[in-house]
Protein backbone atom coordinates (compact mmCIF):
# COMPACT_ATOMS: atom_id res chain seq x y z
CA UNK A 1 195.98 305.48 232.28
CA UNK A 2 197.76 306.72 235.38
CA UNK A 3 199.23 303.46 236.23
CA UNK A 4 200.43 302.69 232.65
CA UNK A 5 202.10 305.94 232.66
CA UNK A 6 204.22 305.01 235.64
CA UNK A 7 205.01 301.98 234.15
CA UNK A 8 206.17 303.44 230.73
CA UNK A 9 208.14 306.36 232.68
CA UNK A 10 210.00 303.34 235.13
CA UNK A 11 211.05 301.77 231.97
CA UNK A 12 212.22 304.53 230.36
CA UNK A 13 214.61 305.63 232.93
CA UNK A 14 215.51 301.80 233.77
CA UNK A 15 216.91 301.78 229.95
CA UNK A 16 218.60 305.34 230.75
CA UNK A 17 220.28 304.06 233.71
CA UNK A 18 221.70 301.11 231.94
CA UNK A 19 222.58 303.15 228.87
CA UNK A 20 224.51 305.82 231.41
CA UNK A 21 226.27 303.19 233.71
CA UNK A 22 229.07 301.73 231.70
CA UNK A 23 229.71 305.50 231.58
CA UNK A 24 229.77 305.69 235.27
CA UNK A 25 231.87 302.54 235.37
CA UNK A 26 234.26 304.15 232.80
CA UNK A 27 234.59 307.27 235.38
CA UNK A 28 235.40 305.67 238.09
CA UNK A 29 237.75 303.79 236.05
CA UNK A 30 239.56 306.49 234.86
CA UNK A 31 239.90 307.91 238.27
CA UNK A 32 241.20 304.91 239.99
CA UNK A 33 243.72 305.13 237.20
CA UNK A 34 244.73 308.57 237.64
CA UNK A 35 245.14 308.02 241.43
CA UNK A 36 247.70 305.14 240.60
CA UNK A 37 249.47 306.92 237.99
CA UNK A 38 249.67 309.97 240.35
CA UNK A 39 250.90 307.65 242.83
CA UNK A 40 253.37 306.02 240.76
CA UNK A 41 254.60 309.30 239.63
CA UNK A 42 255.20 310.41 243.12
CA UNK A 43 257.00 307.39 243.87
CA UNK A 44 259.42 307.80 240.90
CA UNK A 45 260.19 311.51 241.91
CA UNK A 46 260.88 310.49 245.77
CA UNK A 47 262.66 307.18 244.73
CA UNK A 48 264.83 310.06 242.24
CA UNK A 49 265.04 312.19 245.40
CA UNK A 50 266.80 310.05 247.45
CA UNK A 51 269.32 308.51 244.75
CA UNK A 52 270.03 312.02 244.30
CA UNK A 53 271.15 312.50 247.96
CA UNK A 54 273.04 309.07 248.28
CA UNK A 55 275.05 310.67 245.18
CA UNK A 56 275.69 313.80 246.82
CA UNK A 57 276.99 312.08 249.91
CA UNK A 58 279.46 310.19 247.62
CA UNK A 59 279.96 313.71 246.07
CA UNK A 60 280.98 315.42 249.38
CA UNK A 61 283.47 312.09 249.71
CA UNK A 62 285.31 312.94 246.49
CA UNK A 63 285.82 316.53 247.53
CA UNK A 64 287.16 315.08 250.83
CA UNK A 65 289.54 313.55 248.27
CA UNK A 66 290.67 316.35 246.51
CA UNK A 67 290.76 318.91 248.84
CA UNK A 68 292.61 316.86 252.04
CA UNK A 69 293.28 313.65 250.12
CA UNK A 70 295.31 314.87 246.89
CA UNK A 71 296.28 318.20 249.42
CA UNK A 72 297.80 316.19 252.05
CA UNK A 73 299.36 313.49 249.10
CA UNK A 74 301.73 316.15 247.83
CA UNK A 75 303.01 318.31 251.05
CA UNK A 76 305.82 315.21 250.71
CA UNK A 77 308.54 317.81 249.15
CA UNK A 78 309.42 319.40 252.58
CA UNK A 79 309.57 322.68 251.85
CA UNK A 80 307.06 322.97 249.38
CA UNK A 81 303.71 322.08 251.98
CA UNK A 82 302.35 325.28 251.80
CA UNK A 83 302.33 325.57 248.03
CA UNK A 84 301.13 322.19 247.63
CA UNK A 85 297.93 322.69 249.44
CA UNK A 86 297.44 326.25 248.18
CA UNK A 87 297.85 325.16 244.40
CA UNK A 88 295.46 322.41 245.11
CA UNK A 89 293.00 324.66 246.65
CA UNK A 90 293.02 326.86 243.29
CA UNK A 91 293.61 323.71 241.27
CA UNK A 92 289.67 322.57 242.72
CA UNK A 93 288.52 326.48 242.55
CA UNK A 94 289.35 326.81 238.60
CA UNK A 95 288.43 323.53 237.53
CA UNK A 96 284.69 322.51 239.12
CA UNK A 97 283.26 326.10 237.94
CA UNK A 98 284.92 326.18 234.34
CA UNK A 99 283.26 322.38 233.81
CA UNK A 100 280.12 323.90 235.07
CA UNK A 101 280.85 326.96 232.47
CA UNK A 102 281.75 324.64 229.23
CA UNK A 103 278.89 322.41 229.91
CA UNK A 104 276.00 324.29 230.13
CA UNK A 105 277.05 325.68 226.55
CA UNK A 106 276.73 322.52 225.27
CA UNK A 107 279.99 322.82 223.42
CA UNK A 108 280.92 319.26 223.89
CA UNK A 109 277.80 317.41 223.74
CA UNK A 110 274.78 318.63 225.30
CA UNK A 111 274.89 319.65 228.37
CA UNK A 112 274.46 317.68 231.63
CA UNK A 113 270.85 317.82 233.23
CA UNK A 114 271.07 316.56 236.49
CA UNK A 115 273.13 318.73 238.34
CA UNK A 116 274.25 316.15 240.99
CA UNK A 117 275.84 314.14 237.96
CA UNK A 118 276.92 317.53 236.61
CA UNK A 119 278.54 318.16 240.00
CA UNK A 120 280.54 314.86 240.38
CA UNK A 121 281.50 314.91 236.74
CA UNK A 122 283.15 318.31 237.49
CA UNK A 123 285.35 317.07 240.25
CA UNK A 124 286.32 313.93 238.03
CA UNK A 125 287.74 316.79 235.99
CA UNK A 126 288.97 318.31 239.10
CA UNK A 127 290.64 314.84 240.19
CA UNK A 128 292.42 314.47 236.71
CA UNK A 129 293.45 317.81 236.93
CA UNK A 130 295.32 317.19 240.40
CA UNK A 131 296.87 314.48 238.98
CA UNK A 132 298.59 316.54 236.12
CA UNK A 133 299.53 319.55 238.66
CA UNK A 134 301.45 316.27 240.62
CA UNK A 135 304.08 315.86 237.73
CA UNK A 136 305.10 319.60 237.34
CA UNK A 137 304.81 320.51 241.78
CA UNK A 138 307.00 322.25 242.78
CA UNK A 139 307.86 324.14 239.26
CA UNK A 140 305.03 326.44 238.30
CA UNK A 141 304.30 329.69 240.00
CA UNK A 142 301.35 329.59 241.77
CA UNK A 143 299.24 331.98 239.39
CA UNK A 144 300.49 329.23 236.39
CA UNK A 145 298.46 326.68 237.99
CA UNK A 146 295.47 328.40 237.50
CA UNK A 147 296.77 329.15 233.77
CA UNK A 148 297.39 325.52 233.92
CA UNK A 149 293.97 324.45 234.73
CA UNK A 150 292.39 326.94 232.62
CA UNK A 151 293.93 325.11 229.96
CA UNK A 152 292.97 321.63 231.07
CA UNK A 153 289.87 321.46 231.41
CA UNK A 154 288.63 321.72 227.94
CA UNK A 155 291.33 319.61 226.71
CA UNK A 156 290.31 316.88 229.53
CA UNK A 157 286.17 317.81 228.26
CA UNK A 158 287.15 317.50 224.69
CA UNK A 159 288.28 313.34 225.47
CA UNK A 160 285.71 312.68 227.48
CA UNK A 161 283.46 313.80 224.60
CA UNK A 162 285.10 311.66 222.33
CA UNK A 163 285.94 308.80 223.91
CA UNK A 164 282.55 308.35 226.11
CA UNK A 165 279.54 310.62 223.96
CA UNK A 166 280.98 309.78 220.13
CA UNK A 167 282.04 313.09 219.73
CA UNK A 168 283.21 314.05 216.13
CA UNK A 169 281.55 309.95 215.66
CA UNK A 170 284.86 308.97 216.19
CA UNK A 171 283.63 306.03 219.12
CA UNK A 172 280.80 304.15 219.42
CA UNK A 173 278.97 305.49 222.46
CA UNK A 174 279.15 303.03 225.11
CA UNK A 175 282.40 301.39 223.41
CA UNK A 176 284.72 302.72 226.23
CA UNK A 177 284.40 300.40 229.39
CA UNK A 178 285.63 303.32 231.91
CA UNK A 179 283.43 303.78 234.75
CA UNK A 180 285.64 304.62 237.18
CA UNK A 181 288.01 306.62 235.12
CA UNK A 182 291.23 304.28 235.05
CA UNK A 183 291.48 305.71 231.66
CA UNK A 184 289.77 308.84 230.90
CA UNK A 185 290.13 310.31 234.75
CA UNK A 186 293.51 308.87 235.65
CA UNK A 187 295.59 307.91 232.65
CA UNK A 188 294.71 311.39 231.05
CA UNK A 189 295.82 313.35 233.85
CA UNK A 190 299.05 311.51 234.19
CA UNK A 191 300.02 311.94 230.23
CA UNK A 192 299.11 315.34 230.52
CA UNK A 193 301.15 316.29 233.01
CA UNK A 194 304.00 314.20 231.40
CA UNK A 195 303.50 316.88 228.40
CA UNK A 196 303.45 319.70 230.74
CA UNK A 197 306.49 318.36 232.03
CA UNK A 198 308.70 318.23 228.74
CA UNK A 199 308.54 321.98 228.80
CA UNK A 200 308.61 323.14 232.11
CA UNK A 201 311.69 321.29 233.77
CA UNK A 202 314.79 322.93 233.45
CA UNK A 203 318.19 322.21 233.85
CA UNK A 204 318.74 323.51 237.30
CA UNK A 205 315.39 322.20 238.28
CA UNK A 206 316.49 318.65 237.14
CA UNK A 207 319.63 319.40 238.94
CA UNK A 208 317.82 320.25 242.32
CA UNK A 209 316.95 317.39 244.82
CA UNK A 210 313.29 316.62 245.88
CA UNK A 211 313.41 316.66 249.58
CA UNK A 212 311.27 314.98 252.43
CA UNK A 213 311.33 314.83 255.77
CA UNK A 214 309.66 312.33 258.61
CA UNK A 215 306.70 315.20 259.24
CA UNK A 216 305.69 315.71 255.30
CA UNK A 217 305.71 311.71 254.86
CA UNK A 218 303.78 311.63 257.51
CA UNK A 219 301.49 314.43 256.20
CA UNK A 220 302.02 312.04 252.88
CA UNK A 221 300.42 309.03 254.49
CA UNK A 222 297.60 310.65 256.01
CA UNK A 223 296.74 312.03 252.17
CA UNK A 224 297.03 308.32 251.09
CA UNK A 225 294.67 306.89 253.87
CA UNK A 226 292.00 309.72 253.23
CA UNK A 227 292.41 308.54 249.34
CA UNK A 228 291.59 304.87 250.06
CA UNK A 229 289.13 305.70 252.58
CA UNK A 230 286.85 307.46 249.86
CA UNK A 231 288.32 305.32 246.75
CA UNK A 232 285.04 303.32 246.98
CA UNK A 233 282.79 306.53 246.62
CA UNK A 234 284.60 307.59 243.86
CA UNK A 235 284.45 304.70 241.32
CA UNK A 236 280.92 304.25 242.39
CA UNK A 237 279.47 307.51 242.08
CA UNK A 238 277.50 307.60 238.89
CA UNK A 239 277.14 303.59 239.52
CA UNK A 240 273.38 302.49 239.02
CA UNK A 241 272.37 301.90 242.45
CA UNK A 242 271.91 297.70 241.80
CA UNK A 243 275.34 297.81 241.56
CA UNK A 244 277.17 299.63 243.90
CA UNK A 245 277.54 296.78 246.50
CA UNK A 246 279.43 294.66 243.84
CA UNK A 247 281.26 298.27 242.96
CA UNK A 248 282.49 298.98 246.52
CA UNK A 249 283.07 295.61 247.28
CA UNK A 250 285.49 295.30 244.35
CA UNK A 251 287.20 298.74 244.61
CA UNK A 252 288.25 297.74 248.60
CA UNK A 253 289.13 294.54 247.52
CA UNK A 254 291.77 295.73 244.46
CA UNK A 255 292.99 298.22 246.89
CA UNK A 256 293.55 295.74 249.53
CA UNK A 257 295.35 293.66 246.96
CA UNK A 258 297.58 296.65 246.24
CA UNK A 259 298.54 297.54 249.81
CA UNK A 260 299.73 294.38 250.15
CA UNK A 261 300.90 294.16 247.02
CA UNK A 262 302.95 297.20 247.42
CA UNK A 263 304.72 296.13 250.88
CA UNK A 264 306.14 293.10 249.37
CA UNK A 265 307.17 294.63 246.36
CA UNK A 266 309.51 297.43 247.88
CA UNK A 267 311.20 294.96 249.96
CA UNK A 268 312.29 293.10 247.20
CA UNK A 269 313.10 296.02 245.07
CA UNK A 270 314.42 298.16 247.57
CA UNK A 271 315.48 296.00 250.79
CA UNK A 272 313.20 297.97 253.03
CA UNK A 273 310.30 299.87 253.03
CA UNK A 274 310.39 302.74 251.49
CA UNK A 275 307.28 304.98 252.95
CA UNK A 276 306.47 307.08 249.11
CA UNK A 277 306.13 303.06 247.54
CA UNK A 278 303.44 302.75 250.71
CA UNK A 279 301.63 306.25 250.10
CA UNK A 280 301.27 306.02 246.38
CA UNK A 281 301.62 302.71 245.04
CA UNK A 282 299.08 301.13 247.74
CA UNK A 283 296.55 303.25 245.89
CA UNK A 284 297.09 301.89 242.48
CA UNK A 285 294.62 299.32 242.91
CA UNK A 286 291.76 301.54 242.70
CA UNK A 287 293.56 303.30 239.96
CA UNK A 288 293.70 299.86 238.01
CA UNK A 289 290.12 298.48 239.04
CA UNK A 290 288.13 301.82 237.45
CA UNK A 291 287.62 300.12 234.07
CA UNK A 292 285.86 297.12 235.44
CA UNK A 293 285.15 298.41 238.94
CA UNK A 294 281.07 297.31 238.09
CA UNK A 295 282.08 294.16 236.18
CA UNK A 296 284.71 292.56 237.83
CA UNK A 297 284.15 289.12 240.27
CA UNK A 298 286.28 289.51 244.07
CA UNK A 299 288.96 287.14 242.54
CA UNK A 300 289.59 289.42 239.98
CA UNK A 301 289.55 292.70 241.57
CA UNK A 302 291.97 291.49 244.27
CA UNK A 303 294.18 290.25 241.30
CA UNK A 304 294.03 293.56 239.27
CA UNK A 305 294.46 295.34 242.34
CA UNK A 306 297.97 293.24 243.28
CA UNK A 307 299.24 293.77 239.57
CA UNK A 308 298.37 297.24 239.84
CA UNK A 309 300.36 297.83 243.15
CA UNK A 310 303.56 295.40 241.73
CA UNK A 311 303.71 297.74 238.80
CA UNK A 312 303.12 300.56 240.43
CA UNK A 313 305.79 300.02 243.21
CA UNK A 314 308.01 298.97 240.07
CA UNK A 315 307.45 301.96 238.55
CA UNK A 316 308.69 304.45 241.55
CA UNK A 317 311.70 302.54 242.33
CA UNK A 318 313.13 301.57 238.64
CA UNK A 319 311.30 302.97 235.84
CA UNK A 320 311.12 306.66 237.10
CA UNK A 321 314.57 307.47 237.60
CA UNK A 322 315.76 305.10 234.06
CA UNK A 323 313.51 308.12 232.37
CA UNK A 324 314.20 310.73 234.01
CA UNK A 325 318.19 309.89 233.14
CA UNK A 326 317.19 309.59 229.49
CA UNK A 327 315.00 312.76 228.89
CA UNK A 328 316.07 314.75 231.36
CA UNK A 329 312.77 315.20 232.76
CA UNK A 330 311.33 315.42 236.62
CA UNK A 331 307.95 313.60 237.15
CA UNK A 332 307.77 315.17 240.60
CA UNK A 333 305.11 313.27 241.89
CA UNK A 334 305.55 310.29 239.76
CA UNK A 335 302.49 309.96 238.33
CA UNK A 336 303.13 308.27 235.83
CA UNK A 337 303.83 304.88 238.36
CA UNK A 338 300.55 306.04 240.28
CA UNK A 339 298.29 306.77 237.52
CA UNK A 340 299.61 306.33 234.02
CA UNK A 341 300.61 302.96 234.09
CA UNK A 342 298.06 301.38 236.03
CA UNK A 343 295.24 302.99 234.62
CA UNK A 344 296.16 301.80 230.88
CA UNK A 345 296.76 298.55 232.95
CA UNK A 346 293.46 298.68 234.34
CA UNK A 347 292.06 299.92 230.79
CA UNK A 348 293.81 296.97 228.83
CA UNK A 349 291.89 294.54 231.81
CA UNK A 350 288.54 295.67 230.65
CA UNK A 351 289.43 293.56 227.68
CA UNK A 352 289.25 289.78 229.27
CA UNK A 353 286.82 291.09 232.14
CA UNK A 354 284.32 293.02 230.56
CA UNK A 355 281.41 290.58 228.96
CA UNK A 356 280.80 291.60 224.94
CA UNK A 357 283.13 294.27 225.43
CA UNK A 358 283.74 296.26 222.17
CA UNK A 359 287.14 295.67 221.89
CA UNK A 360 288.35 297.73 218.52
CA UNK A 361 286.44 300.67 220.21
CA UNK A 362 287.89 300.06 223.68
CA UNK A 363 291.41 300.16 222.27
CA UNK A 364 290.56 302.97 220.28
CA UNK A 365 289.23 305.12 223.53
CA UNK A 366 293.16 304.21 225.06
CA UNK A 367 294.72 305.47 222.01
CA UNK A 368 293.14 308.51 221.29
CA UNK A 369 293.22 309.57 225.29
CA UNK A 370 297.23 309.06 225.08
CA UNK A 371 297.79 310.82 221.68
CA UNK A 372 295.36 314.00 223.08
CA UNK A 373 297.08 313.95 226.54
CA UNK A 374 300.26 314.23 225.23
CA UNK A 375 299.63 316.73 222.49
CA UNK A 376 297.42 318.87 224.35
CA UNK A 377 299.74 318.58 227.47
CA UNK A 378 302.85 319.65 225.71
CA UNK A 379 301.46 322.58 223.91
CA UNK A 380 299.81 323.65 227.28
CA UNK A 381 303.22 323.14 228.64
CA UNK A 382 304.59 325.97 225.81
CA UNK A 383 301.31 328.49 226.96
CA UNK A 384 302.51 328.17 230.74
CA UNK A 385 306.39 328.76 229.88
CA UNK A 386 305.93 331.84 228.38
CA UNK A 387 304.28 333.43 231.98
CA UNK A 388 307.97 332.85 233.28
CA UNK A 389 309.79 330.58 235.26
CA UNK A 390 310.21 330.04 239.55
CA UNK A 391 313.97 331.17 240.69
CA UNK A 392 314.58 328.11 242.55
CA UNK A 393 312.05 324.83 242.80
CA UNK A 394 309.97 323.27 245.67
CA UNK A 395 310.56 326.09 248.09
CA UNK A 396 307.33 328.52 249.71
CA UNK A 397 309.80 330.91 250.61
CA UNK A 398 309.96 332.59 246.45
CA UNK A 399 305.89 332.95 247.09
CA UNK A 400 305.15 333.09 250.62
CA UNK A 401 305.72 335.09 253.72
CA UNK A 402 306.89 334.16 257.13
């Protein structure tokens, strides 16, 4: 009786260990998943981590760029080098923090989440900004660049919402090719301070020679050089990081092409070299290569970039003192040879180079950037007039102290 007990009772709990093991199995199971999941998740978030840094490092390049680069670019007018670097100290100040300001409010699109991105897309603002303070130097009061930028900025946020985030549903999203800016970043800033400019040069000012010396075109080139140092860093900054080594590679290469470029072109044009063609036109290349900077071959970059830099140099020595004879109008730092022109160059590229590029919506993005430049920049130009006018142009003295 005992032993069949024993028996009964072993297979009893052989039949509830068999029932409970797939059960057991299943546990485990779930487990081993969890580990790997937890695993993978940790991967992700380091992997995140350390994108995150690399685009901070190309963040603290741009600001190099700004601050000493665009700074340094514009202490050319002799007696203005003190101003220059003061206005683009406040130029930076105003413009970064009032991105930050607009975008968390989500008044343009919603509002940017990583705040690395957030960061760099604020000093693209910033950069465009500098850009349209280079075609009015020397004219504003210091306290009407900081009017100036105040203004800016959501002008510059409102096309950037249109032409890249189908704001108002205007543009497909991802139907501007811009990824380094040629057209939203540079072109903007350019036309913008071309509008600026229709109001805020007077007759007297038009009248009044831009001066340089041998020590601010020195202080010129050294602007320049930090520029193309950090060019690279700036196209490729929001770049996925597959392709920044074809991004870089291509950005050097089309400013290579317009250094070169840009020597042979203002010894044909102008019989020697003429050191603002070498500190501004050099750089066009990167201005030109932003639209394709991530889709472009070598070959092509290096041709863009040489285009960029003929045009460019072609712009400073013929086509910015035919206009400023017919509208009576100073493009101080010519930006319009630097930036305007080669980045709707570099825009109209995107065209041929860019595989199953949306081309309707690609010329659209160019066309509604030049009418809201323009527009917004002259009426901005009206705002700033009515804080008053310098006594005499591109001198410290009216603002600063010995």
């Amino acid at each position: 009786m005992v032993k069949s007990d024993l028996v009964l009772m072993s297979l009893v709990l052989a039949a509830v260990i068999a029932m409970l093991s797939p059960q057991i199995v299943s546990a485990s199971q779930i487990s081993a998943d969890d580990t790997q999941l937890t695993a993978a998740s940790t991967a992700e978030t380091e992997i995140a981590s350390v994108i995150d840094v690399q685009k901070y490092n190309r963040s603290i390049h741009i600001m190099a760029m700004l601050v000493v680069g665009f700074g340094f670019l514009m202490v050319f007018v002799k007696k203005y080098g003190l101003s220059a670097m003061t206005a683009t100290y406040l130029l930076v100040s105003v413009s970064i923090p009032l991105y930050f300001v607009i975008n968390s409010m989500g008044i343009f699109g919603e509002p940017q989440k990583i705040e690395i991105d957030r960061l760099i897309l604020a000093e693209f603002a910033a950069a465009s900004l500098l850009i349209c303070a280079g075609a009015v130097l020397g004219r504003l009061k210091m306290y009407q660049y900081i009017i100036m930028g105040l203004l800016f900025i959501p002008c510059y946020m409102f096309n950037e919402w249109i032409v890249l985030d189908n704001g108002l549903g205007i543009i497909a999203r991802g139907g501007c090719s811009d990824t380094g800016g040629s057209i939203i970043i540079h072109a903007f800033g350019a036309l913008f301070g071309l509008g600026v400019a229709m109001t805020m040069t007077t007759r007297k000012e038009f009248d009044t020679p831009i001066e340089s010396d041998a020590t601010s075109d020195r202080f010129s080139m050294l602007g320049s050089m930090v520029l193309w140092l950090f060019w690279p860093s700036f196209c490729a900054a929001l770049v996925a990081p597959a392709d920044i080594p074809a991004t870089v590679s291509n950005v050097v290469v089309a400013l290579c092409g317009s250094t070169i470029a840009t020597y042979f072109a203002t010894v044909t044009l102008r019989r020697k070299i003429c050191i603002a063609d070498i500190a501004n036109a050099a750089l066009a290349g990167g201005v030109a290569i932003g639209s394709t900077c991530d889709h472009a071959s070598l070959p092509v970059a290096f041709i863009i970039g040489i285009l960029a830099g003929v045009l460019s140099t072609f712009g400073f020595a013929v086509i910015q003192n035919f206009l400023a004879q017919k509208t009576k109008k100073i493009d101080t730092c010519g930006v319009l040879n630097l930036h305007g022109l080669p980045g709707l160059m570099g825009g109209l590229a995107a065209i041929f180079v860019v595989k199953d590029i949306n081309t309707s919506a690609h010329l659209m993005s160019i066309g509604m950037t030049i009418a809201i430049s323009l527009i917004a920049g002259y009426f901005a130009g009206i705002i700033i007039s009515v804080f008053g006018r310098r006594v005499e142009a591109y001198v410290d003295s009216e603002e600063f102290g010995d």
